[in-house]
Protein backbone atom coordinates (compact mmCIF):
# COMPACT_ATOMS: atom_id res chain seq x y z
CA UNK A 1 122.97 67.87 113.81
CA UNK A 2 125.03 70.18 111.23
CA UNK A 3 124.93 67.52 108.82
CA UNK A 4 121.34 67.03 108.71
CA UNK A 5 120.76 70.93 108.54
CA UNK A 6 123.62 70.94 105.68
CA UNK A 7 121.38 68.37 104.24
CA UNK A 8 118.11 70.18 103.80
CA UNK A 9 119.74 73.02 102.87
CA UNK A 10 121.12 71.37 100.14
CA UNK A 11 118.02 69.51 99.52
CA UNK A 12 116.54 72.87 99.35
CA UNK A 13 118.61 74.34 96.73
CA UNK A 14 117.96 71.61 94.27
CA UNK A 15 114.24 71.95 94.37
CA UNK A 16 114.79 75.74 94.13
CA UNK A 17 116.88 74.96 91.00
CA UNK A 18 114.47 73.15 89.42
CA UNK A 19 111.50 74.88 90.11
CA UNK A 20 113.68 77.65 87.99
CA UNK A 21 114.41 75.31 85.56
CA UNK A 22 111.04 74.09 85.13
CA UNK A 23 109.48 77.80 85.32
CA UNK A 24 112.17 79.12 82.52
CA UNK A 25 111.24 76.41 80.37
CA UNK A 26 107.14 77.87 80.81
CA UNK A 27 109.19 81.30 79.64
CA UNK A 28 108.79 82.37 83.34
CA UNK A 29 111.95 84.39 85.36
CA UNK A 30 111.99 83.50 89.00
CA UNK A 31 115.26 84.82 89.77
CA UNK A 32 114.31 88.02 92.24
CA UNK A 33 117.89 89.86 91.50
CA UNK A 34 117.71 89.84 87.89
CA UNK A 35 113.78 91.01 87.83
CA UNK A 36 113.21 94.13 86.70
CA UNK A 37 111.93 97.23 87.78
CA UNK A 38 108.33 98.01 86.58
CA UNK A 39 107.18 101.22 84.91
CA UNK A 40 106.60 104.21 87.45
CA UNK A 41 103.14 105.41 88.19
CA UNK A 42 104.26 108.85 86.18
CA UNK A 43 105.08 106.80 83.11
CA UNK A 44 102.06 104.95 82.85
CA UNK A 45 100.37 108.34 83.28
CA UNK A 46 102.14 109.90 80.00
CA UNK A 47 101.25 107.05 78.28
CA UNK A 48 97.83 107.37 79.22
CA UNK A 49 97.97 111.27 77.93
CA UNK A 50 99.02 110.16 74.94
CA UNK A 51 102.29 111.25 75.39
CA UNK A 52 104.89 108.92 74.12
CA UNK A 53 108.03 111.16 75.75
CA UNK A 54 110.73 110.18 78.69
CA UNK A 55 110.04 111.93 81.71
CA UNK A 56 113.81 113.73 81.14
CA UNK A 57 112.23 115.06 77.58
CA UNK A 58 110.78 118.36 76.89
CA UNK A 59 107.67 116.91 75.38
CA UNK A 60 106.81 115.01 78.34
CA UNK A 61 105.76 118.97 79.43
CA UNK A 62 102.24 119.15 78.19
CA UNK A 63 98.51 119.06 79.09
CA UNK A 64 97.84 118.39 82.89
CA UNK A 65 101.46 117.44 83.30
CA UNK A 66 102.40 121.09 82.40
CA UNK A 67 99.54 122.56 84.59
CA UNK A 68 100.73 120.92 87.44
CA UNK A 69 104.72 121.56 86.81
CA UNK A 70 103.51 125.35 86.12
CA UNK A 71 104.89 125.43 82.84
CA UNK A 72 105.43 123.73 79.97
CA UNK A 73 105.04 123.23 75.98
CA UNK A 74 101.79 126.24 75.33
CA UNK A 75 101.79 127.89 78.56
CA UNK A 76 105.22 129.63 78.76
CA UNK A 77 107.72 127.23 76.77
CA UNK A 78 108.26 127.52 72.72
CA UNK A 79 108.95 124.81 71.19
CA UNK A 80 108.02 122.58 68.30
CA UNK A 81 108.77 119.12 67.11
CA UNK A 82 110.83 118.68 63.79
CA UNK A 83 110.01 115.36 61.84
């Protein structure tokens, strides 16, 4: 009995492998460790604003974003961006 579960366990892996294969060929990654995290409700939200800042930058501090922080760049914080 431990040689036929061995079995289909190896059988297993070798259609997992090349379902990968066949899927990285497509340009597809199927590999769940390496997958990476998406982009964070708050980040799609900036972008949506218009506001192409990191949520660890100053500039990320405006329009509703500083309303509902309490502060930010106009209400409270000087600053201005240098090109």
């Amino acid at each position: 009995m431990p040689e036929l579960i061995n079995t289909f366990k190896a059988m297993r892996k070798t259609e997992d492998e090349k379902r990968k294969f066949l899927a990285s060929l497509q340009g597809v990654n199927l590999d769940e460790e390496e997958q990476q995290e998406g982009k964070s409700f708050e980040d799609v939200r900036r972008k949506a604003l218009g506001i192409n800042a990191s949520a660890d930058d100053v500039l990320s501090l405006q329009g509703p974003l500083a309303q509902e922080a309490g502060f930010g760049i106009g209400m409270g914080l000087g600053y201005s961006e240098e090109k």
